[in-house]
Protein backbone atom coordinates (compact mmCIF):
# COMPACT_ATOMS: atom_id res chain seq x y z
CA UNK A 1 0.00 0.00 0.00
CA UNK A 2 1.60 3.68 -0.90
CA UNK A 3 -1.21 5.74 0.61
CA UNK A 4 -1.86 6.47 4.37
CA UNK A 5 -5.32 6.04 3.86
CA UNK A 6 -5.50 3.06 1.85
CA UNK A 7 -3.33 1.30 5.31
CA UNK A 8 -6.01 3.08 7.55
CA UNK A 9 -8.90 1.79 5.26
CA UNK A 10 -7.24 -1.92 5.27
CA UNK A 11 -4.99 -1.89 8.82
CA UNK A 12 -7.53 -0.51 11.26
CA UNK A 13 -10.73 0.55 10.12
CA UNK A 14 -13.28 -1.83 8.01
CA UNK A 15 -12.74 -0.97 4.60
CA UNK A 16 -15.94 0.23 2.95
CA UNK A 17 -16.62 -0.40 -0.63
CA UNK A 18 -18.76 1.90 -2.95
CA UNK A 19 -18.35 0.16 -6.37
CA UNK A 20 -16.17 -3.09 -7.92
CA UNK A 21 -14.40 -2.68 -10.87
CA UNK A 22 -14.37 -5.78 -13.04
CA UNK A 23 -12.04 -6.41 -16.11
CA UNK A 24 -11.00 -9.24 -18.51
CA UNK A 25 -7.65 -9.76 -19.44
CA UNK A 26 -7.02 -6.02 -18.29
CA UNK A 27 -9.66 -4.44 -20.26
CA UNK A 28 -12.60 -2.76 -18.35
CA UNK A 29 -15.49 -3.99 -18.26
CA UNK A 30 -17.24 -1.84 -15.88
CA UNK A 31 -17.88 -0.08 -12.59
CA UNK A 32 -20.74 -2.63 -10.56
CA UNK A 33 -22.38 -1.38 -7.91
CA UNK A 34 -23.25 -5.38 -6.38
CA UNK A 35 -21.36 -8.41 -6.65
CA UNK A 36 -22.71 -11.78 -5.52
CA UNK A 37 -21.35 -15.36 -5.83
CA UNK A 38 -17.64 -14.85 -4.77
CA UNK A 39 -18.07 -17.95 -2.98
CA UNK A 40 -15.99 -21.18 -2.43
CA UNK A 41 -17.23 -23.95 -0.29
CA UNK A 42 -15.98 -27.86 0.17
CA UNK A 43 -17.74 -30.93 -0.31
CA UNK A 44 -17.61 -33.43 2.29
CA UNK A 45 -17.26 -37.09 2.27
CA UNK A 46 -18.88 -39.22 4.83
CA UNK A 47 -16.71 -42.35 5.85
CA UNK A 48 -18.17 -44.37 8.20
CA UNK A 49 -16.20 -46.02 10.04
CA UNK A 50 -16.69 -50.20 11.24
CA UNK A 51 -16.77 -50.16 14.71
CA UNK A 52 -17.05 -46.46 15.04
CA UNK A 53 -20.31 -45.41 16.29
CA UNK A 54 -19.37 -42.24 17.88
CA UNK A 55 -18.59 -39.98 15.17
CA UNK A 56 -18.44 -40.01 11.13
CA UNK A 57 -14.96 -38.96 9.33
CA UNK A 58 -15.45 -36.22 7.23
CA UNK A 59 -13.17 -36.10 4.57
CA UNK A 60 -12.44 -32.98 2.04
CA UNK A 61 -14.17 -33.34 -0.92
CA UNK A 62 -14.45 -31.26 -4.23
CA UNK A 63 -13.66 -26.99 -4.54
CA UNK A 64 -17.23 -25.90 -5.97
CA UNK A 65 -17.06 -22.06 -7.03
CA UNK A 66 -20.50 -20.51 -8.37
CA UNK A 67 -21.29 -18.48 -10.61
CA UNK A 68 -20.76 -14.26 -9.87
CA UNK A 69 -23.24 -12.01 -10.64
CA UNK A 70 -22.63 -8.18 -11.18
CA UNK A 71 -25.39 -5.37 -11.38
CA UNK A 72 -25.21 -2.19 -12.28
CA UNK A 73 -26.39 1.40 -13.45
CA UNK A 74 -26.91 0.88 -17.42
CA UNK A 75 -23.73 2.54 -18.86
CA UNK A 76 -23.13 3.92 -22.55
CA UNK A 77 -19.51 1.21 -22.71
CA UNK A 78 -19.75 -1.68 -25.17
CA UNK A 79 -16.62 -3.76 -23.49
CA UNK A 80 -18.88 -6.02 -21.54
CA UNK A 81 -20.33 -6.96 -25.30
CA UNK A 82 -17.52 -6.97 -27.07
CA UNK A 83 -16.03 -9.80 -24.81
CA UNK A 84 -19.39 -11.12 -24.32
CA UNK A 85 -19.46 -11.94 -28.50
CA UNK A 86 -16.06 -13.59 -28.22
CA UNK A 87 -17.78 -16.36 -26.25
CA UNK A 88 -21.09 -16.92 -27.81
CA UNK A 89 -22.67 -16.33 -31.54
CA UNK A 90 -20.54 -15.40 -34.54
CA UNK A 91 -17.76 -15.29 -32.50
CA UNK A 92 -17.69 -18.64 -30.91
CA UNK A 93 -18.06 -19.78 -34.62
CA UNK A 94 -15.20 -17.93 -35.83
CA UNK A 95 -13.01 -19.72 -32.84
CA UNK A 96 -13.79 -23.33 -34.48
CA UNK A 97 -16.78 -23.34 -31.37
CA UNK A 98 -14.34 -23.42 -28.51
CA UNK A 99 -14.79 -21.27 -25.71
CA UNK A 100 -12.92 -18.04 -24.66
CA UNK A 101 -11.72 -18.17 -21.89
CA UNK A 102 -9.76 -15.24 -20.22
CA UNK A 103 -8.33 -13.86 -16.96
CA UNK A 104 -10.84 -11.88 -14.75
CA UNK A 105 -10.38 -9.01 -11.85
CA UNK A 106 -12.83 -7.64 -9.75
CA UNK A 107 -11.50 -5.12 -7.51
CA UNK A 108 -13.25 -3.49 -4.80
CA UNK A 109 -12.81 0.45 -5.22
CA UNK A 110 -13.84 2.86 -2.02
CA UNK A 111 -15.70 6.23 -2.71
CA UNK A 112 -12.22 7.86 -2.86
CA UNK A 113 -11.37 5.36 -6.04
CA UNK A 114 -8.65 3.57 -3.91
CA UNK A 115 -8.14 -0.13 -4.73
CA UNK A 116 -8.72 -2.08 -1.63
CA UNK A 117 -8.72 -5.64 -2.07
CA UNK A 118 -8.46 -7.79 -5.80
CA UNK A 119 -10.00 -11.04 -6.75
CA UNK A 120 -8.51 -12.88 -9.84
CA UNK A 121 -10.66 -15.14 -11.75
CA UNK A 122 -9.55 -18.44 -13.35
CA UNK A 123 -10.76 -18.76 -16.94
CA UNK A 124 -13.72 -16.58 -16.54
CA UNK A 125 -16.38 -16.42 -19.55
CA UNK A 126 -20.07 -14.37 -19.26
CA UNK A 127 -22.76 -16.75 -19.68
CA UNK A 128 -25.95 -14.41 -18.83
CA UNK A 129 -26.77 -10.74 -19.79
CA UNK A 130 -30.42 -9.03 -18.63
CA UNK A 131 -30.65 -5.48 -19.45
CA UNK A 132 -33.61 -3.66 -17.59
CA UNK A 133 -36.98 -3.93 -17.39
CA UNK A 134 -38.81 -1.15 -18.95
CA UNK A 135 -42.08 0.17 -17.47
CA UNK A 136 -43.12 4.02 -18.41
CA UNK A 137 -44.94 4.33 -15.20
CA UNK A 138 -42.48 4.21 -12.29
CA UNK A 139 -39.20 6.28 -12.57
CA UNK A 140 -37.03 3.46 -11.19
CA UNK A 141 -32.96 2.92 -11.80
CA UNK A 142 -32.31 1.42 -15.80
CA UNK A 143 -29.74 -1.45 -14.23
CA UNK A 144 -28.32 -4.14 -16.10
CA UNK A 145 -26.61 -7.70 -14.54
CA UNK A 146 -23.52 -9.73 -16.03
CA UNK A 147 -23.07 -13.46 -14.89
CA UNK A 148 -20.03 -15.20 -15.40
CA UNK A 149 -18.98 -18.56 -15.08
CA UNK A 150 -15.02 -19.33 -13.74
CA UNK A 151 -12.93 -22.19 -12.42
CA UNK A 152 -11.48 -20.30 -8.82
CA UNK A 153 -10.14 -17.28 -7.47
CA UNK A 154 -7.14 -15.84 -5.73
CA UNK A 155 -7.54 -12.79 -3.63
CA UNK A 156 -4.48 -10.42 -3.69
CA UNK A 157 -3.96 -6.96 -1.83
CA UNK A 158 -3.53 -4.51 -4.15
CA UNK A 159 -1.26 -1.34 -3.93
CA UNK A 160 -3.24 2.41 -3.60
């Protein structure tokens, strides 16, 4: 960390996070303002043992990451379709049909647009777009939500 407050938001205080920053093999996707799924939890096996009533061994099973979800503000930028055609349509054609897949970042920004913690995705590809719902007689938010699909994640600290 090279900023004061970066160590105070990280060493000290809970760091608070306005918006996440995602990207694809360093290009920008977008600014979220939500991020669900970054998630990893371990199957179990059950070994019972002869003899053993007392207990059952559980034994580490299987990594299973879901997918993540991102939601945000609709925004004029046409990176998150761009790398979205890459994987699907036309684009998968022109690859022979195999999938892209890439490296992935989401990076949790505070309101002062300091980095304060990274996540890097393992071969990360979209595999849901909604745009917004449209309805003339409420004045609600035009949002749109990204889902991606990935094999893991390292977290990293990330330098102001």
């Amino acid at each position: 960390m090279s900023s004061p407050d970066a160590m105070t938001l990280l060493g000290t205080e809970p760091a608070l996070s306005s918006r996440f920053l995602f990207e694809v093999d360093g290009v920008e996707i977008g600014l979220f303002a939500s991020v669900r799924g970054l998630a990893v939890s371990s199957q179990t096996e059950d070994v019972k043992e002869g003899g053993q009533n007392g207990f059952v061994h559980h034994l580490p099973g299987r990594l299973e990451w879901p997918n993540i979800v991102f939601s945000r503000g609709l925004t004029q930028s046409d990176a998150l379709f761009t790398w979205m055609n890459k994987t699907a349509g036309e684009g998968f054609a022109a690859n022979s049909n195999k999938i892209v897949r890439a490296t992935g970042a989401i990076t949790a920004m505070s309101s002062e647009g300091l980095r304060l913690r990274s996540w890097s995705l393992d071969s990360v590809f979209p595999v849901r777009w909604k745009g917004p719902d449209f309805d003339g007689s409420t004045d609600t938010l035009l949002s749109e939500e990204l889902e991606v699909a990935h094999h893991g994640f390292k977290a990293s600290n990330v330098t102001g």
